[in-house]
Protein backbone atom coordinates (compact mmCIF):
# COMPACT_ATOMS: atom_id res chain seq x y z
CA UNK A 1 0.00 0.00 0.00
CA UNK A 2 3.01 2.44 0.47
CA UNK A 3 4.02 1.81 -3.15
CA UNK A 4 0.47 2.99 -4.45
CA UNK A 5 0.56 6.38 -1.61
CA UNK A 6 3.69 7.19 -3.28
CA UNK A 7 2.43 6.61 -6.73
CA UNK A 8 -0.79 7.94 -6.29
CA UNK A 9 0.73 11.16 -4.58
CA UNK A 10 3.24 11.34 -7.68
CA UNK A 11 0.24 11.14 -10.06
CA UNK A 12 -1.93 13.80 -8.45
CA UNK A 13 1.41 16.05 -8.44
CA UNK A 14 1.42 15.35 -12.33
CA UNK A 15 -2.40 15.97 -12.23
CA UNK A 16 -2.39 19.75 -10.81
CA UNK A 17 0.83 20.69 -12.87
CA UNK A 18 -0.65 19.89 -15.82
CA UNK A 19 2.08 17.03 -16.81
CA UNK A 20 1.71 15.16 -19.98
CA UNK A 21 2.59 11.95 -18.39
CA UNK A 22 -0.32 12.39 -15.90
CA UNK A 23 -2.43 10.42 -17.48
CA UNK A 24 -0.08 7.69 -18.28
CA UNK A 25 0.89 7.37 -14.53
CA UNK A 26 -2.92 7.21 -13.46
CA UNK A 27 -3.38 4.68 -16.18
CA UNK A 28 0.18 2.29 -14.51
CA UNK A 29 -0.88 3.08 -11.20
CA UNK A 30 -4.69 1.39 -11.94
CA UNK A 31 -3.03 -1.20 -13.64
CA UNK A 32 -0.47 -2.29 -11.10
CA UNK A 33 -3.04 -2.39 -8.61
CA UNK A 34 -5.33 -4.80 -10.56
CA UNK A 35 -2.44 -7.04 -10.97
CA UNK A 36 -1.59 -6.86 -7.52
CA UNK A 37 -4.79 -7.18 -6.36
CA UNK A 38 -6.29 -9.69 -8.33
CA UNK A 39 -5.19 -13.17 -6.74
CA UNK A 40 -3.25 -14.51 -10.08
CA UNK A 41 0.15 -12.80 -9.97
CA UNK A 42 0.32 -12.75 -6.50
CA UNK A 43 0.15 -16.44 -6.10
CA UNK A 44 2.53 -17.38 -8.70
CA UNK A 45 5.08 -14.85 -6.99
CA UNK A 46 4.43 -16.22 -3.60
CA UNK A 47 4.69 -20.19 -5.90
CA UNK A 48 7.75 -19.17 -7.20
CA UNK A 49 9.78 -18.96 -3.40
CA UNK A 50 7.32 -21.84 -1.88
CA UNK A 51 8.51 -24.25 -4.34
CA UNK A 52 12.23 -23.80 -3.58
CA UNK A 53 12.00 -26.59 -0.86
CA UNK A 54 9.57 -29.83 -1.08
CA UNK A 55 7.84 -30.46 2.25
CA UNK A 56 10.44 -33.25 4.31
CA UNK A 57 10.29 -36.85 3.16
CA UNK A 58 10.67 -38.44 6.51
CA UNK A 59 11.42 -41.34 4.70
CA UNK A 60 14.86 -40.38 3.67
CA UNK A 61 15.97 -39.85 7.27
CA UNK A 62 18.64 -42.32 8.29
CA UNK A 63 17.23 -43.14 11.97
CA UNK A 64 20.12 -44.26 13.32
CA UNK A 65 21.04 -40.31 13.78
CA UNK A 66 20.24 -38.09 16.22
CA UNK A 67 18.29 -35.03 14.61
CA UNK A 68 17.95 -31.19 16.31
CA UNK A 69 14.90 -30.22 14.99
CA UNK A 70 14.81 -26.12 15.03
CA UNK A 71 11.40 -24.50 15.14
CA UNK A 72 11.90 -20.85 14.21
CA UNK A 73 10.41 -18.23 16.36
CA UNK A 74 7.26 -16.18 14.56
CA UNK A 75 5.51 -14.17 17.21
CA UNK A 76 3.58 -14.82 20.90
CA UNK A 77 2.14 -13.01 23.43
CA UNK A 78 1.64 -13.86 26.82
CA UNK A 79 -1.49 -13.71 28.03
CA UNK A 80 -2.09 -15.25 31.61
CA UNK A 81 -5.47 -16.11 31.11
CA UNK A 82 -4.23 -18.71 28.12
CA UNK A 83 -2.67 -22.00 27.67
CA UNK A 84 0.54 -21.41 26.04
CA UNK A 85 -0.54 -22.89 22.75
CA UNK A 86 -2.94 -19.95 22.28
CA UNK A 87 -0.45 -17.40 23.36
CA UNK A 88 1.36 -18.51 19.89
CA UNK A 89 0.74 -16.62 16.88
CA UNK A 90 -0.69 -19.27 14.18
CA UNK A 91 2.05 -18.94 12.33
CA UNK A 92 4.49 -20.37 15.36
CA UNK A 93 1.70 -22.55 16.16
CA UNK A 94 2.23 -24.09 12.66
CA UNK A 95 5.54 -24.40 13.06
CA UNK A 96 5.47 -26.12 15.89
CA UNK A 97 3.10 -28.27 14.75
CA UNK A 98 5.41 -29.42 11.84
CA UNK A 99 8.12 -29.94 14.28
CA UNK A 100 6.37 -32.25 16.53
CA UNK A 101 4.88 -34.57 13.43
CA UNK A 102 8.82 -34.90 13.16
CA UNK A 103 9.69 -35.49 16.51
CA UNK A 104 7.18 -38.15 16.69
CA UNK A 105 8.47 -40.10 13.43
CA UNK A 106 11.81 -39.91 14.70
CA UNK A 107 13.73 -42.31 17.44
CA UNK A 108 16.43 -39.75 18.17
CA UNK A 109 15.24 -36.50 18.07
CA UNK A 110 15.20 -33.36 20.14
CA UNK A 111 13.22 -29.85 19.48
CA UNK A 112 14.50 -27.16 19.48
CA UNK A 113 12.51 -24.17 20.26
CA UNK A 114 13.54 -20.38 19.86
CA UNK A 115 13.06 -16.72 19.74
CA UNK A 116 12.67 -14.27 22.98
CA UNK A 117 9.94 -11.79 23.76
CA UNK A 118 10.75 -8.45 23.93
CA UNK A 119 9.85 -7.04 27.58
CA UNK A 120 7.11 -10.10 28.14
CA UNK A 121 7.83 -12.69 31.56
CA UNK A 122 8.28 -15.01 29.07
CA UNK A 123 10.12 -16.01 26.10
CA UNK A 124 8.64 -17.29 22.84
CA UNK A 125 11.09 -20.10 23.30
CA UNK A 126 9.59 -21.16 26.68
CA UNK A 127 5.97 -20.85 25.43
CA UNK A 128 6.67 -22.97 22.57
CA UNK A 129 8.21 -25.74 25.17
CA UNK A 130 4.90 -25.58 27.52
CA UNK A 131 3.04 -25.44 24.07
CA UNK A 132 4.67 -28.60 22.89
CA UNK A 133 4.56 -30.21 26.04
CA UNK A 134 1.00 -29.97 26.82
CA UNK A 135 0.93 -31.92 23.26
CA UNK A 136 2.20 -34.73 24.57
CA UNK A 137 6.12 -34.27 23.97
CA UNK A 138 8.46 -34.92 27.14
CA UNK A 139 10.54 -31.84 28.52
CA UNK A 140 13.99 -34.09 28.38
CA UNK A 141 13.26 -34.17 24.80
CA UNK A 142 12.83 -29.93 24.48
CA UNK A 143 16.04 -27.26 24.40
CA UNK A 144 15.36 -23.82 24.22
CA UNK A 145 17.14 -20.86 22.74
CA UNK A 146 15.75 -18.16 24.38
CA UNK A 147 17.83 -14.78 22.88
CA UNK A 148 17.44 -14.28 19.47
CA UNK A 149 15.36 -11.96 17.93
CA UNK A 150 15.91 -12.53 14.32
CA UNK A 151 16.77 -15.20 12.03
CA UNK A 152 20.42 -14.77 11.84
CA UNK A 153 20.39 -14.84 15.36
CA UNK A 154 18.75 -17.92 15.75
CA UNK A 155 21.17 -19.50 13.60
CA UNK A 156 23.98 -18.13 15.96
CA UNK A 157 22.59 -19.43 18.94
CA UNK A 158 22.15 -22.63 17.47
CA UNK A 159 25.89 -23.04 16.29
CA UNK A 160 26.96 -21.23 19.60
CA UNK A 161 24.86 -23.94 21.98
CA UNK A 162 25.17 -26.86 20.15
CA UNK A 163 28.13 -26.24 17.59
CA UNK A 164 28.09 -27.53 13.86
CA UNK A 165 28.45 -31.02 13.67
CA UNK A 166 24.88 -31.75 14.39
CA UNK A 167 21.99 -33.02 11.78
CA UNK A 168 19.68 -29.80 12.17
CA UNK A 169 15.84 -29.62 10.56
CA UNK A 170 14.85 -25.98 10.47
CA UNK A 171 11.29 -25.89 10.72
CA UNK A 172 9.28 -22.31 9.35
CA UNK A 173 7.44 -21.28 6.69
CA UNK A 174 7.45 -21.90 3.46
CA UNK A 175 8.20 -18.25 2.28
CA UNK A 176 10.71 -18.10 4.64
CA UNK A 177 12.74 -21.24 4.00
CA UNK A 178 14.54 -19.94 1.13
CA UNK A 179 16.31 -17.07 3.08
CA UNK A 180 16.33 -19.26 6.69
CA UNK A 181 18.41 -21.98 4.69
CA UNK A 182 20.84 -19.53 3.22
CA UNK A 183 21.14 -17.80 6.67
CA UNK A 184 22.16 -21.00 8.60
CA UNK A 185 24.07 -22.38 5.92
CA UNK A 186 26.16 -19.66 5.93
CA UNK A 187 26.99 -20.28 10.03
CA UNK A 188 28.42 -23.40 8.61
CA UNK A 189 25.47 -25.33 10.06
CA UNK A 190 24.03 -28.51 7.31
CA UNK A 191 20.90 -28.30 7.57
CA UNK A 192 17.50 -30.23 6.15
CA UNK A 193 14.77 -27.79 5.12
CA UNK A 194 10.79 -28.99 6.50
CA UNK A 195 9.10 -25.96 5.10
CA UNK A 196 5.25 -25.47 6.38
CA UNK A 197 2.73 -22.97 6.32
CA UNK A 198 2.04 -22.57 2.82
CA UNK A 199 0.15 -19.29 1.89
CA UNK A 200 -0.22 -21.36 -1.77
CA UNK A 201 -1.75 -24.41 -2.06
CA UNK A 202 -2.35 -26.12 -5.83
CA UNK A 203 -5.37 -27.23 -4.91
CA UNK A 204 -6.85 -28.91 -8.29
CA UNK A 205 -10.82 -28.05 -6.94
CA UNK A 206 -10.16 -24.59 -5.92
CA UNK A 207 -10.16 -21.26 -8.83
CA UNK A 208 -6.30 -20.20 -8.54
CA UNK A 209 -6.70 -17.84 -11.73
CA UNK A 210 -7.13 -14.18 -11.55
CA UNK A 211 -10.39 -13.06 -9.38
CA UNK A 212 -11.81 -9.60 -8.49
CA UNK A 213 -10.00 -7.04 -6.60
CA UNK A 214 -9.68 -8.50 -2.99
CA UNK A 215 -7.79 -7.44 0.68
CA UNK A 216 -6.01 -10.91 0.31
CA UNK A 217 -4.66 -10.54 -2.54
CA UNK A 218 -2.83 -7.04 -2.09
CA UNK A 219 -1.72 -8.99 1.77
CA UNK A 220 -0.50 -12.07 -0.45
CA UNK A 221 1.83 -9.16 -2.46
CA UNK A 222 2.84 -7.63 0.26
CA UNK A 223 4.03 -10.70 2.14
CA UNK A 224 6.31 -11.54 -1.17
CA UNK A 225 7.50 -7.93 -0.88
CA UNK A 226 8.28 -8.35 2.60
CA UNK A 227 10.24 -11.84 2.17
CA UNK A 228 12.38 -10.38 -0.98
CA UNK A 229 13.20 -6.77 0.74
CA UNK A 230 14.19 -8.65 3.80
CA UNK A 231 16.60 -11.61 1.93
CA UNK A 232 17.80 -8.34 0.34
CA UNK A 233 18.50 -6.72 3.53
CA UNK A 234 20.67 -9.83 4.82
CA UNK A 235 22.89 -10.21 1.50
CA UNK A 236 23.88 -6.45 1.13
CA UNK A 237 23.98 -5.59 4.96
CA UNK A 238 24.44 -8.75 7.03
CA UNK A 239 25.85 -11.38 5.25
CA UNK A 240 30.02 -12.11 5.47
């Protein structure tokens, strides 16, 4: 929506001066925001980074291993009147979700929950533990990272607490995974991508071609904005 401010301030500028390319700016402007409101090019953007990473074949797991399974942080609050599992954003609660199916297929496995809470009693790493344990999954099994506050930190931590040499599944979204794998990667950390919460789904009975102008759609644009700007942000400013 800050892209279409700008462009619609810029066009009413042209407007009251008069411009000759007034007109043609009005003309972009109402056609960018069709396009980016209109379901069909946002989805195949928000396809296009989804797809890097097929959901985890558990079946190509060698058991024998031991595997640190890394839930990313996403967002909590911490309500006292709430179980723990509510106080998680859906998008952590997916997560976590994802990384207990994998716990539970595994014989050697531990979870590893992250991310702190910025002035809140507790961490997003701790709720995620009482979240996962009130699922069923034993507190010898749970380590927490309880510091980081973005990505790169959570990679950090990880390599700082448990060093490099361990068989790590980073579990977050699906828009996310492209730029989460690069991030760890680059702590010298192997890692084995389980990508979840998909914001597309090919669903073969459901329309996925362009539809009328819709609040969705411009939010489905804006999170592919938001993922590119911010793997932008870590190659030019924070990556070595």
């Amino acid at each position: 929506m800050l892209y279409f401010i700008v462009w619609g301030l810029f066009a009413y500028w042209l407007k009251r001066n008069k411009h000759k390319l007034a007109t043609l700016v009005i003309a972009l402007g109402i056609v960018m925001f069709l396009v980016c409101s209109t379901s069909y090019v946002p989805k195949k953007l928000i396809a296009s980074i989804e797809s890097a990473y097929a959901p985890i074949d558990l079946q190509l797991l060698d058991r024998s291993k031991t595997y640190y399974i890394h839930v990313l942080g996403s967002g909590a609050t911490t309500d006292s009147r709430l179980p723990a599992s509510m106080n998680l954003n859906q998008e952590t609660l997916v997560r976590l979700a994802e990384g207990i199916r994998i716990l539970n297929s595994l014989d050697q496995a531990v979870l590893v929950t992250s991310a702190a809470s910025k002035n809140r009693p507790k961490s997003q790493a701790e709720l995620s533990k009482e979240a996962a344990m009130s699922l069923g999954v034993n507190e010898a099994k749970i380590q927490m990272l309880e510091t980081p506050t973005t990505t790169l930190e959570e990679a950090q931590a990880f390599k700082k607490e448990f060093g490099t040499n361990k068989n790590v599944i980073i579990v977050t979204s699906a828009l996310h995974m492209p730029r989460a794998v690069e991030i760890f990667k680059d702590q010298g950390l192997i890692v084995i991508p389980a990508p979840s919460s998909y914001d597309y789904k090919a669903d073969g009975h459901r329309y996925n071609g362009v539809t009328l102008p819709s609040f969705s759609s411009l939010e489905l644009m804006n999170r592919y904005h938001v993922a590119q700007l911010k793997h932008l942000y870590y190659r030019v400013f924070m990556k070595k």
